[in-house]
Every structure is written in structure tokens, then in C-alpha cells.
Protein backbone atom coordinates (compact mmCIF):
# COMPACT_ATOMS: atom_id res chain seq x y z
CA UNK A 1 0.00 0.00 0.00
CA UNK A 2 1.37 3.45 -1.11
CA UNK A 3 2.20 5.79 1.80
CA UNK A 4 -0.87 7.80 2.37
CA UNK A 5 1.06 10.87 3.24
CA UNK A 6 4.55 12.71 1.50
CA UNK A 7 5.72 14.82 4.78
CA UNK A 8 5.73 12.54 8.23
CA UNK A 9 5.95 15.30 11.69
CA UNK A 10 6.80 12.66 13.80
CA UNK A 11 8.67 9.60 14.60
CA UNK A 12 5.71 8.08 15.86
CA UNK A 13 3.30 9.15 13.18
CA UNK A 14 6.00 7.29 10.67
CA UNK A 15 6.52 3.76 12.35
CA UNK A 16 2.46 3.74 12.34
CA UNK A 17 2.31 4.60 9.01
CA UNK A 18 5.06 1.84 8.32
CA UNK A 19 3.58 -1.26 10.41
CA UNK A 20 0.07 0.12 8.22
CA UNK A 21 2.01 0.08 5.08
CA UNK A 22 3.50 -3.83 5.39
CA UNK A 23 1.06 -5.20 7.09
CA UNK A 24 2.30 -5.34 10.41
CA UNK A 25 6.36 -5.37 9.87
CA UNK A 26 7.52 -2.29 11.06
CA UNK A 27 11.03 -0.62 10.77
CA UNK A 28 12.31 0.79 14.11
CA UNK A 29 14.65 3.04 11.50
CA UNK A 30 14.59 6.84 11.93
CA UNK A 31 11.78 6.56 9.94
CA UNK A 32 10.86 10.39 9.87
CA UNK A 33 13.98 10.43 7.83
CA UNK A 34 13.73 7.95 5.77
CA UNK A 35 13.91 8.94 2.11
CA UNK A 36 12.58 6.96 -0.20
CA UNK A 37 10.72 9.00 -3.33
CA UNK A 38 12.41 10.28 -6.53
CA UNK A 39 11.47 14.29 -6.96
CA UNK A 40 11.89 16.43 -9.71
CA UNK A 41 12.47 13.46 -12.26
CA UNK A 42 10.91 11.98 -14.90
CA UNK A 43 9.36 8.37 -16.37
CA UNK A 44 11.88 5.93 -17.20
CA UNK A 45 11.58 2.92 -18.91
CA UNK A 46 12.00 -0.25 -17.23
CA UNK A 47 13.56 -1.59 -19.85
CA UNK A 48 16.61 0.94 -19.90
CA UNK A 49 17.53 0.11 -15.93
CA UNK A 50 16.31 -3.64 -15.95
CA UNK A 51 17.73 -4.24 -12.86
CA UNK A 52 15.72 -2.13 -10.64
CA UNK A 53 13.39 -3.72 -8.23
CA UNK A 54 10.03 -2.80 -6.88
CA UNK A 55 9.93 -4.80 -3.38
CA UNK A 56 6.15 -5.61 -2.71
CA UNK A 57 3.69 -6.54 0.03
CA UNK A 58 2.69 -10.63 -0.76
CA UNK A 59 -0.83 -9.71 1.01
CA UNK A 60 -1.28 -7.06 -1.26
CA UNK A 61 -2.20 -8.52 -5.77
CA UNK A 62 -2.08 -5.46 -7.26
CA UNK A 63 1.22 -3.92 -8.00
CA UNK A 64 0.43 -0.43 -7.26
CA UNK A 65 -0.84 -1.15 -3.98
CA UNK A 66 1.30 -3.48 -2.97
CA UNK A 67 5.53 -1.81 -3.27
CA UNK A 68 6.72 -0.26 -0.17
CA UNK A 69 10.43 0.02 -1.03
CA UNK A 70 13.06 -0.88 -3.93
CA UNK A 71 15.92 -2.89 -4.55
CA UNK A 72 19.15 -3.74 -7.35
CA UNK A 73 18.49 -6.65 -9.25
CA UNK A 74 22.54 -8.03 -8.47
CA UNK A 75 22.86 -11.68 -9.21
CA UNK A 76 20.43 -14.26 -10.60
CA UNK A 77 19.20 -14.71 -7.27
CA UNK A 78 19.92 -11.71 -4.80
CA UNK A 79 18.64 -8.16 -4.47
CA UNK A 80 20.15 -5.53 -2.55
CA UNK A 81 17.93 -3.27 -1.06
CA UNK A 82 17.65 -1.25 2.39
CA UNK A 83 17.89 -2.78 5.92
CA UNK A 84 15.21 -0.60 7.06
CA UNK A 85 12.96 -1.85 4.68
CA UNK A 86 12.94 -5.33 5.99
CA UNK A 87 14.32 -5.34 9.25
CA UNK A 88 11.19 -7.04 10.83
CA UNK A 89 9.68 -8.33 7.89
CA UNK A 90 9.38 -12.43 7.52
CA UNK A 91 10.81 -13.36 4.06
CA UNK A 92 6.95 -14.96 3.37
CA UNK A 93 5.57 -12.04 3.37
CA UNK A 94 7.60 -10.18 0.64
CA UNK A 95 7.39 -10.51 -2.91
CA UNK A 96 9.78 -8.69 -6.08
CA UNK A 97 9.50 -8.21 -9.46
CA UNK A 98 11.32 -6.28 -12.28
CA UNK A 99 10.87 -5.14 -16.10
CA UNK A 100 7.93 -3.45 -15.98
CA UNK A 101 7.81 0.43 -16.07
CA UNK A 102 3.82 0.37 -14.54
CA UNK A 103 3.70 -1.24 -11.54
CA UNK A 104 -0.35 -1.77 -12.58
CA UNK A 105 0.91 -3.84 -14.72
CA UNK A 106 2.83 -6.46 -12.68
CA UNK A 107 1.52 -9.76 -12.86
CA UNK A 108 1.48 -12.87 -10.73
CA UNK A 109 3.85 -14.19 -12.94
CA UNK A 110 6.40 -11.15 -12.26
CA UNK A 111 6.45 -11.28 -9.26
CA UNK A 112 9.08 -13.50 -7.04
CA UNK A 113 9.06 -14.92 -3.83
CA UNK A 114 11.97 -14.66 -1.56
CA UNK A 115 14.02 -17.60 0.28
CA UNK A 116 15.27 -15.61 2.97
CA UNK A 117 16.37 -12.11 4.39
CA UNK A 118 19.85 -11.34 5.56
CA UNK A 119 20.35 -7.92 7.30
CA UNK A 120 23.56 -6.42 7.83
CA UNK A 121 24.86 -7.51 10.74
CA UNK A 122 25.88 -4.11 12.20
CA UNK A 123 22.59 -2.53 11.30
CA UNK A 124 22.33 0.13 13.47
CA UNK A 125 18.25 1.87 12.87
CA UNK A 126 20.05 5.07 15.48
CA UNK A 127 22.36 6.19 13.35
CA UNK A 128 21.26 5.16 9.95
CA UNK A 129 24.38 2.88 9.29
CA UNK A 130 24.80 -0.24 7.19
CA UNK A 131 21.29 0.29 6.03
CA UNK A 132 21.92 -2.98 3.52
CA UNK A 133 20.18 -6.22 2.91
CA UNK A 134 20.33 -8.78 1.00
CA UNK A 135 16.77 -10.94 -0.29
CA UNK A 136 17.71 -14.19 -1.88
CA UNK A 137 15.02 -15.45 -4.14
CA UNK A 138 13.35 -18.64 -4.33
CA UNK A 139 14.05 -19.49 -7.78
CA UNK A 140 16.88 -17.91 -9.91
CA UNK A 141 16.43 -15.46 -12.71
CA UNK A 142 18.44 -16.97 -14.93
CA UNK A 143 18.64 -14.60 -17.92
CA UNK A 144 17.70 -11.37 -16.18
CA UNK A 145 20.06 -8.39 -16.47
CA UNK A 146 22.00 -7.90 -13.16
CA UNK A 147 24.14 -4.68 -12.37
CA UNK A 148 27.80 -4.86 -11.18
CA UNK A 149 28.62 -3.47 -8.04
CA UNK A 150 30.45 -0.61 -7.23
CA UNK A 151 34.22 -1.53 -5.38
CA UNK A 152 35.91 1.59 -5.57
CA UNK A 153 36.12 3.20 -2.09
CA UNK A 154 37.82 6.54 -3.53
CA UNK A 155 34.56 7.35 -6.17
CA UNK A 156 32.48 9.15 -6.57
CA UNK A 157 34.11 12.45 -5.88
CA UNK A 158 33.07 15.48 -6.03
CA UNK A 159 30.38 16.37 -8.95
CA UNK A 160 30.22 13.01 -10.23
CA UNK A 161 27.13 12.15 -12.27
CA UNK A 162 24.69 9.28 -10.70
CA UNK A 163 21.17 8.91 -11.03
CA UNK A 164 18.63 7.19 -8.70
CA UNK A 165 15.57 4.87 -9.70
CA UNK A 166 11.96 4.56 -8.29
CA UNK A 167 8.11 4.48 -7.49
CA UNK A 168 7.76 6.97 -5.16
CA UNK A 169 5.76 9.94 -4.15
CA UNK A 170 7.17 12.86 -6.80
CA UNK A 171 6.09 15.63 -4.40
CA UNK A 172 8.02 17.24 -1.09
CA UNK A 173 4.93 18.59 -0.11
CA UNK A 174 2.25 16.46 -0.69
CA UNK A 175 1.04 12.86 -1.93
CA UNK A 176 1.95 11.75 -5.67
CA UNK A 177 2.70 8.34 -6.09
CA UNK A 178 2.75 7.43 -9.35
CA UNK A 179 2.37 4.24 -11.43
CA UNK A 180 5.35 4.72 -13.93
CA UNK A 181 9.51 4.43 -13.07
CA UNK A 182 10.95 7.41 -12.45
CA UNK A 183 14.53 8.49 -12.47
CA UNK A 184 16.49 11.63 -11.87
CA UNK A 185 19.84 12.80 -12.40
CA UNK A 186 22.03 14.05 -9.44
CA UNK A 187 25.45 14.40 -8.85
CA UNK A 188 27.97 13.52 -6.01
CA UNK A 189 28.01 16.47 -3.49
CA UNK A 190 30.89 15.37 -1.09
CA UNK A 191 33.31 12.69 -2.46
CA UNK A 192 34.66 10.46 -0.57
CA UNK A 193 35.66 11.55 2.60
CA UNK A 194 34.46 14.94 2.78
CA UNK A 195 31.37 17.16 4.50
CA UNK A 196 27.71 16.34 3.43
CA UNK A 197 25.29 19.49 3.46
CA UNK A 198 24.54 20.45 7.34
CA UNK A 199 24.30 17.22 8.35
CA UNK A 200 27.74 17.35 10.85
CA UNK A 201 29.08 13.87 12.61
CA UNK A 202 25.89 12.03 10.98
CA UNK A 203 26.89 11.42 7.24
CA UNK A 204 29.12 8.91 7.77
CA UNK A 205 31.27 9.22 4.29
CA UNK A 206 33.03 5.51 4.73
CA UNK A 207 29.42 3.73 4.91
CA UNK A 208 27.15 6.67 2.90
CA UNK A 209 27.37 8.56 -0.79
CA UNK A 210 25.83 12.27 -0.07
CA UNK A 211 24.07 13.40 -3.39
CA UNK A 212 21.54 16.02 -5.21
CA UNK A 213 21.61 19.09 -7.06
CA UNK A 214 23.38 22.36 -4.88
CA UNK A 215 19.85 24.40 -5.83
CA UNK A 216 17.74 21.46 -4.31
CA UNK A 217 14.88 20.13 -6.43
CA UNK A 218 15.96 16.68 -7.01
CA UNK A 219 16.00 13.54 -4.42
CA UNK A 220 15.08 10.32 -3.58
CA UNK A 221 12.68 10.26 -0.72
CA UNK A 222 9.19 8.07 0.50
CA UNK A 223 8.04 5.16 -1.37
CA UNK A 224 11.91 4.40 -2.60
CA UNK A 225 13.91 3.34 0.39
CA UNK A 226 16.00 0.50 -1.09
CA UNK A 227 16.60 1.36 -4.36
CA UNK A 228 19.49 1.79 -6.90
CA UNK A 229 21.69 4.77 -6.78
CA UNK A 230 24.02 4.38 -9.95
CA UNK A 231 26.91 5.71 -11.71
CA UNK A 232 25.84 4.87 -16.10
CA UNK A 233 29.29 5.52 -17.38
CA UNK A 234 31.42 3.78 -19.02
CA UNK A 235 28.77 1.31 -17.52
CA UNK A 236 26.03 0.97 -15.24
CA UNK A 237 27.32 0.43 -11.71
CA UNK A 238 25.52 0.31 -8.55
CA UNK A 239 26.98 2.88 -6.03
CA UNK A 240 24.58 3.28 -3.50
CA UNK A 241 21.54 2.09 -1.97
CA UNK A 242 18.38 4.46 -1.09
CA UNK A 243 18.52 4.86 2.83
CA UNK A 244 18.13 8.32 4.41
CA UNK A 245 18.48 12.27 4.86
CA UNK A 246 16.63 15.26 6.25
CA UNK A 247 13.51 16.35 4.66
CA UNK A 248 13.12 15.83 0.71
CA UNK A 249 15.29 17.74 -2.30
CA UNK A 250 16.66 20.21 -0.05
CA UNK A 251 19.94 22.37 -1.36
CA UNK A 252 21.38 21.79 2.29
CA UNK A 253 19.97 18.07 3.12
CA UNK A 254 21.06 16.21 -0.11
CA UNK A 255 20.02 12.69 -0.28
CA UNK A 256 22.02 9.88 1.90
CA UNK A 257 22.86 6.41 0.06
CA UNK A 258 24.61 3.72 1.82
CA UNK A 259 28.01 2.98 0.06
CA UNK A 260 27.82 0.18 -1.80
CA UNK A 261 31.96 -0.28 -1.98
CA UNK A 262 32.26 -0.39 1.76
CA UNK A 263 29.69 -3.20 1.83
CA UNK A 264 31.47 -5.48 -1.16
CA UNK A 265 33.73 -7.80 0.80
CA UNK A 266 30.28 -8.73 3.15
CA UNK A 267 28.03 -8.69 0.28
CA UNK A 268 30.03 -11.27 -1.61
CA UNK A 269 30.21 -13.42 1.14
CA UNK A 270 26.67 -13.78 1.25
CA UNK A 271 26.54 -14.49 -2.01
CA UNK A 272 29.03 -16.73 -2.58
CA UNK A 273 30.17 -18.18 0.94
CA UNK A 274 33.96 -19.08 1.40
CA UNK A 275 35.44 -20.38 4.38
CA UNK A 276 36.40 -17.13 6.84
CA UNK A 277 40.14 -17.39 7.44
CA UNK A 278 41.60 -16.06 10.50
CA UNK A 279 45.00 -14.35 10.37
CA UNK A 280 47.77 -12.82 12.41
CA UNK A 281 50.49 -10.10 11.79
CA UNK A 282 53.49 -9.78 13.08
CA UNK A 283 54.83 -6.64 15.70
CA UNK A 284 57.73 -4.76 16.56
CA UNK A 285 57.42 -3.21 19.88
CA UNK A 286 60.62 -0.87 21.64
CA UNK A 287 60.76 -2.56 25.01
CA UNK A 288 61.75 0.68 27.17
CA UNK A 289 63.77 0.65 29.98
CA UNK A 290 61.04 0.37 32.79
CA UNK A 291 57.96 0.53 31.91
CA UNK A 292 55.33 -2.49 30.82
CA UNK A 293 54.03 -1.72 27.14
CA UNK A 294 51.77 -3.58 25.19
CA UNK A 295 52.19 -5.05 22.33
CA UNK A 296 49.18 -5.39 19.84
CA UNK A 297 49.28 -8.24 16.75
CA UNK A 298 46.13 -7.77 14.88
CA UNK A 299 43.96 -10.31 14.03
CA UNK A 300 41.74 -10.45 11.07
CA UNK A 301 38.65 -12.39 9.44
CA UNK A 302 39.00 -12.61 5.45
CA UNK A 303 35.12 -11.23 5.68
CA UNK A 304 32.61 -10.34 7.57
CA UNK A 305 30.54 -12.86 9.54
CA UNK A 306 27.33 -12.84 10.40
CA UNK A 307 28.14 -14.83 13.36
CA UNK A 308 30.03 -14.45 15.99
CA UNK A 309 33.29 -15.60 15.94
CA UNK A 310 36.23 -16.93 18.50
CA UNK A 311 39.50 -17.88 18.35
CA UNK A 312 42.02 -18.84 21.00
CA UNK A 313 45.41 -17.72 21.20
CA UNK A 314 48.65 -18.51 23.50
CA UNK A 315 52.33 -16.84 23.97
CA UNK A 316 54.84 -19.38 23.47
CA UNK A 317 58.64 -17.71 24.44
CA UNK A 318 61.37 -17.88 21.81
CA UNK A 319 64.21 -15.72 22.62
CA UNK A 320 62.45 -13.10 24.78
CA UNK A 321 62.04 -14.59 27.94
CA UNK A 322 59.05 -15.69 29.72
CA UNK A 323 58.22 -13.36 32.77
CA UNK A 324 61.42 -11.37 32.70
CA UNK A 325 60.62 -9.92 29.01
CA UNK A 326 57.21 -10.48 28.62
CA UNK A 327 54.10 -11.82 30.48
CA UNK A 328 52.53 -15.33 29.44
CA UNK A 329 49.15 -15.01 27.87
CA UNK A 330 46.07 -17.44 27.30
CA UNK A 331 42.84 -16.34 25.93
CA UNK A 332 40.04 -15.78 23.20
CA UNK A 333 39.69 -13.18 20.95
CA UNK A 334 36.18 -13.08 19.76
CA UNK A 335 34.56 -11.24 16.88
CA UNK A 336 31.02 -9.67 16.90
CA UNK A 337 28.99 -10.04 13.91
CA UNK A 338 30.54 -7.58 11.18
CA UNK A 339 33.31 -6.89 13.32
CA UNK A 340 37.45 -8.19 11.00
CA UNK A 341 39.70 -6.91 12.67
CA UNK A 342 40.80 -7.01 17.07
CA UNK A 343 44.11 -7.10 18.74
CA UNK A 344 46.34 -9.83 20.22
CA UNK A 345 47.68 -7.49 23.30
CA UNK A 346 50.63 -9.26 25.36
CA UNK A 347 52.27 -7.11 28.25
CA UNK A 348 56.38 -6.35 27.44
CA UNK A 349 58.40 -5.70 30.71
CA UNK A 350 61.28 -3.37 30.06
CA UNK A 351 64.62 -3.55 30.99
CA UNK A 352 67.95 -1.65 31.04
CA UNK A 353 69.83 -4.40 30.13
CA UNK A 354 71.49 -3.89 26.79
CA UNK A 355 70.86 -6.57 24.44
CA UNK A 356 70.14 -6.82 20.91
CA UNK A 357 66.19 -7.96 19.69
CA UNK A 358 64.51 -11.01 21.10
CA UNK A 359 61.26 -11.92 19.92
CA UNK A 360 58.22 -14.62 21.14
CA UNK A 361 54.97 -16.26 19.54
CA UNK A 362 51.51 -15.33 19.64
CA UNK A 363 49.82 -18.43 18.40
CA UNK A 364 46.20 -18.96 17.27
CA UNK A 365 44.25 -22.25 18.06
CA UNK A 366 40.90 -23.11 16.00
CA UNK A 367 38.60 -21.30 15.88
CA UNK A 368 34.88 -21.77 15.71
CA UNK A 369 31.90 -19.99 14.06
CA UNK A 370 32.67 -21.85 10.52
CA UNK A 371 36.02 -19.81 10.28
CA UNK A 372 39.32 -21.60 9.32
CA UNK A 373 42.68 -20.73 10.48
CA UNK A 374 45.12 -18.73 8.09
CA UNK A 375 48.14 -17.88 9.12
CA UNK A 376 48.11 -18.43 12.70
CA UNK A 377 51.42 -17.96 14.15
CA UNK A 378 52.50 -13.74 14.60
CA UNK A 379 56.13 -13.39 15.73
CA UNK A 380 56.27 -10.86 18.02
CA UNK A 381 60.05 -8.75 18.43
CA UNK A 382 61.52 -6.38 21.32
């Protein structure tokens, strides 16, 4: 069911609105900032950007009625859309389809049923990050057109062209859903790692792309959440996924995607699940004359888990001494969902002997969780 209203006051007049618009699934996103509808665009073809997703209601036959959100058509059988948009949905209850520009005209043969929902781990509804999920579908699309994802951390920059895809209401002051695509053209207002609009500490530019127009006009916002923010040349790439801002098409609020390159590493494990290897480095530490320092070997997961994950690890001496040039260590490192990277810390007593570098083990055991060890051994000098 379409949103029955474009500007929501309140927090709590938007989560109603939600649970009314799926049925009873609710996001407990910001969801007074969600921004999900394209403005100041115009109809689009389906056939031109054949990879963009309407994300329906199951309860709900008709088409127009029943798309709440969007999604990135990204392998035969996985679309990306927005963690907010399915956060507390059941997979049963959801229902996709693609290729056509009227969503009147979707059919019960369009549309797809879905498998099962994975949300990022380290979704996090408070501060809008890693607002991705994945849906896998119950039967593969073989044939359909997917579209590559973005991987380059360092684009867009600054005034980069990208354009954004969907159903959603087409005014920032009242209620215009319309049947046909629509797309609009934007372009990257931040780059990389710089300031987005007025919106301080809360864009995020590792995990978000910041775009619009500088006069305002043009945005994504209700009706869209999910849906494909893309850069078309040389070739279409997806760079972002609809999540969030402040208000709709505003010259200081630009639109807020999640960043589809920081999510690449997790996304393809979903997809395509490898064994999660768990590695050491090695460290070089000045031992000091006095004073106990620590020394910190990082451990890492080849990709994120959705699990949690624990591995052991021991000190075993070498030429550095036990107790007199370091203290003996036992114990688990464990990594929360999403988490790759945490420290093996072992004390280093210092010493004013003068003697040339010594060095000891950290060792990692097996671990569980699924993972597999890689290298497991970090040699640790003073």
C-alpha cells in the first residue's frame, strides 16, 4: 500500500504509518527520515535500468498497492535493497519483481518470492548505518540483467554524475505516487571523505554517498527506500543504496545512500560463501627501559561474519624470555557479527639491560563460528 502521506511530523506518526504500510512489519529506522521517493524526475523505462526492483507486500495482488520500497536486481538470485525496509519483515511475506515500467501492470507471474532475508549484521536503525540487505530469491532469474557493483572506495568524488531509480511519491509537499519508473539525475556532493550538506558527525562518508543538485529540487525520498543509486558511465554500476536524509530535495539536506563499496567484501560473502580465514600479523614493539608496554598483533577475518566468531590464542617464548621480558598469555579473541579486525595485546616488561632484539609467539588455536585458520602464528620482536 502506497504511503498515504509525502511529509511525516513525527517519529511516531512514521513507524504507524510503516507497520500500516506492510502489514504489520515495522522498521524501528529513523523513519521520519527515511527517504525513499524520486522528486523532480521523470518516467523511465523499465527496460533501460532492468535491474531495478520494486519490493512488494505478498498480502497485497495489485502492484500499485502493494511496493513499499526498492531494490538492485545483483545476481540471478539476490537483491540488494535497504535494511530498514525489511528489518522485521518475515521473508513470506515479501514478494519482487522487475521489467515493468507500470507497476499496474505487474503480474502474478512477475512477481518472485523470496528464500530468505539477511540484514547487515551491524545494522544500526540510530544512526542510519549499514542500512543494507540482502533478499535471496526462491528461484533464480536466470537470464535477467543484473548490475555490477560498485568496489571503488575513492569514487564518486566530487560532482560526479549518478542517477537514482523509483516508485515513489514525486512531491516534497504532498502525496503523488505514481504508477510509472521514475529516475532523476544528481550528482555527487561530497566525495569520498568529505562534508555532506549540514548534516555534521551524521553522514558517515566511509558507509554513505551524499548526493543532489546544490539548488535542491531533485531527491530520492518516500516510497523508494532501497533502491538503486548508480553511476551509467562507461557502464552501469551500482553505487549506493536508497537509505536516508533530512527532509526531501533540499539544497542543504542532499540525499544519503549507503556505500555500496564499503559493503562489497560482506556482500560477496553472502553471495558466494567461502570459508572465513583467521589471520595474524606480526609486531615490533621498543621494550623501554622500565615501563610495561603492550604489544598489539592484529587479528583479522577474510570477511565479515554474520556470526560471531572466537579464536584462542597462546604466547609461546622464543628468545624473549618468559616473565622477565614479557608476560605469558592465554585467551580468546572473539569477533562480533561484522566486526574483522581485534588485537592480540601481550604485556612487554622493560629492561635496562642492553641486548640486541629477542622476539616470542603469539599463536592462534581453531577457531569456531565456521572460520578456518590462516596464518596463525604472529612473531612478536623487542
Amino acid at each position: 500500500m502506497r504511503r498515504p502521506t509525502a511529509a511525516l511530523s513525527s517519529v511516531v506518526l512514521a513507524v504507524a504509518l510503516l507497520a500500516s504500510t506492510l502489514g504489520g512489519f515495522a522498521s524501528p529506522a529513523r523513519a521520519a527520515e527515511i527517504r525513499p521517493h524520486i522528486i523532480g524526475g521523470s518516467i523511465v523505462d523499465a527496460a533501460t535500468v532492468p535491474w531495478t526492483v520494486a519490493v512488494l507486500n505478498k498480502s497485497r495482488p495489485n502492484g500499485y498497492d502493494a511496493q513499499f520500497c526498492g531494490g538492485s536486481l545483483i545476481d540471478e538470485k539476490w537483491v540488494l535493497t535497504a535494511a530498514h525496509c525489511v528489518d522485521t519483515a518475515p521473508a513470506s511475506a515479501i514478494d519482487v519483481a522487475w521489467g515493468e515500467t507500470k507497476l499496474s501492470e505487474i503480474t502474478a507471474g512477475d512477481r518472485r518470492a523470496i528464500r530468505r532475508i539477511i540484514v547487515h549484521p551491524r545494522w544500526n536503525p540510530s544512526a542510519n548505518l549499514n542500512d543494507v540487505a540482502l533478499l535471496e530469491l526462491r528461484t533464480p532469474a536466470t537470464g535477467a540483467t543484473t548490475i555490477a557493483l560498485h568496489t571503488d572506495e575513492l569514487t564518486p568524488t566530487l560532482g560526479d554524475p549518478l542517477s537514482t531509480y523509483g516508485w515513489g511519491n514525486t512531491s516534497a509537499t504532498g502525496t503523488s505516487y505514481p504508477d510509472d519508473l521514475r529516475g532523476v539525475a544528481l550528482q555527487d556532493r561530497s566525495g569520498p571523505s568529505g562534508a555532506c550538506g549540514n548534516y555534521g558527525s551524521s553522514f558517515v562518508s566511509e558507509h554513505m554517498v551524499c548526493a543532489g543538485v546544490p539548488s535542491g529540487g531533485k531527491d530520492a525520498c518516500q516510497g523508494d527506500s532501497g533502491g538503486p543509486l548508480v553511476a551509467l558511465t562507461p557502464s552501469p554500476v551500482l553505487v549506493g543504496v536508497t537509505s536516508w536524509g533530512t527532509g526531501c530535495a533540499l539544497a542543504n539536506f542532499p540525499g544519503l545512500w549507503a556505500r555500496v563499496s564499503s559493503y562489497v567484501p560482506w556482500i560477496r560473502q553472502q553471495i558466494n560463501p567461502q570459508p572465513i580465514r583467521v589471520s595474524v600479523g606480526d609486531v615490533t614493539i621498543v621494550e623501554g627501559d622500565t615501563k610495561t608496554r603492550t604489544a598489539n598483533a592484529i587479528v583479522t577475518l577474510s570477511s565479515p561474519s554474520n556470526v560471531a566468531i572466537t579464536v584462542p590464542y597462546t604466547t609461546v617464548a622464543g628468545t624473549a624470555r618468559l616473565a622477565s621480558d614479557f608476560t605469558a598469555k592465554a585467551s580468546d579473541i572473539t569477533f562480533a557479527p561484522g566486526q574483522v579486525a581485534k588485537a592480540l595485546t601481550v604485556s612487554v616488561k622493560g629492561d635496562t639491560t642492553d641486548e640486541s632484539m629477542e622476539r616470542f609467539r603469539g599463536e592462534l588455536g581453531a577457531p569456531n563460528g565456521g572460520a578456518v585458520l590462516g596464518r596463525s602464528v604472529s612473531t612478536i620482536t623487542v
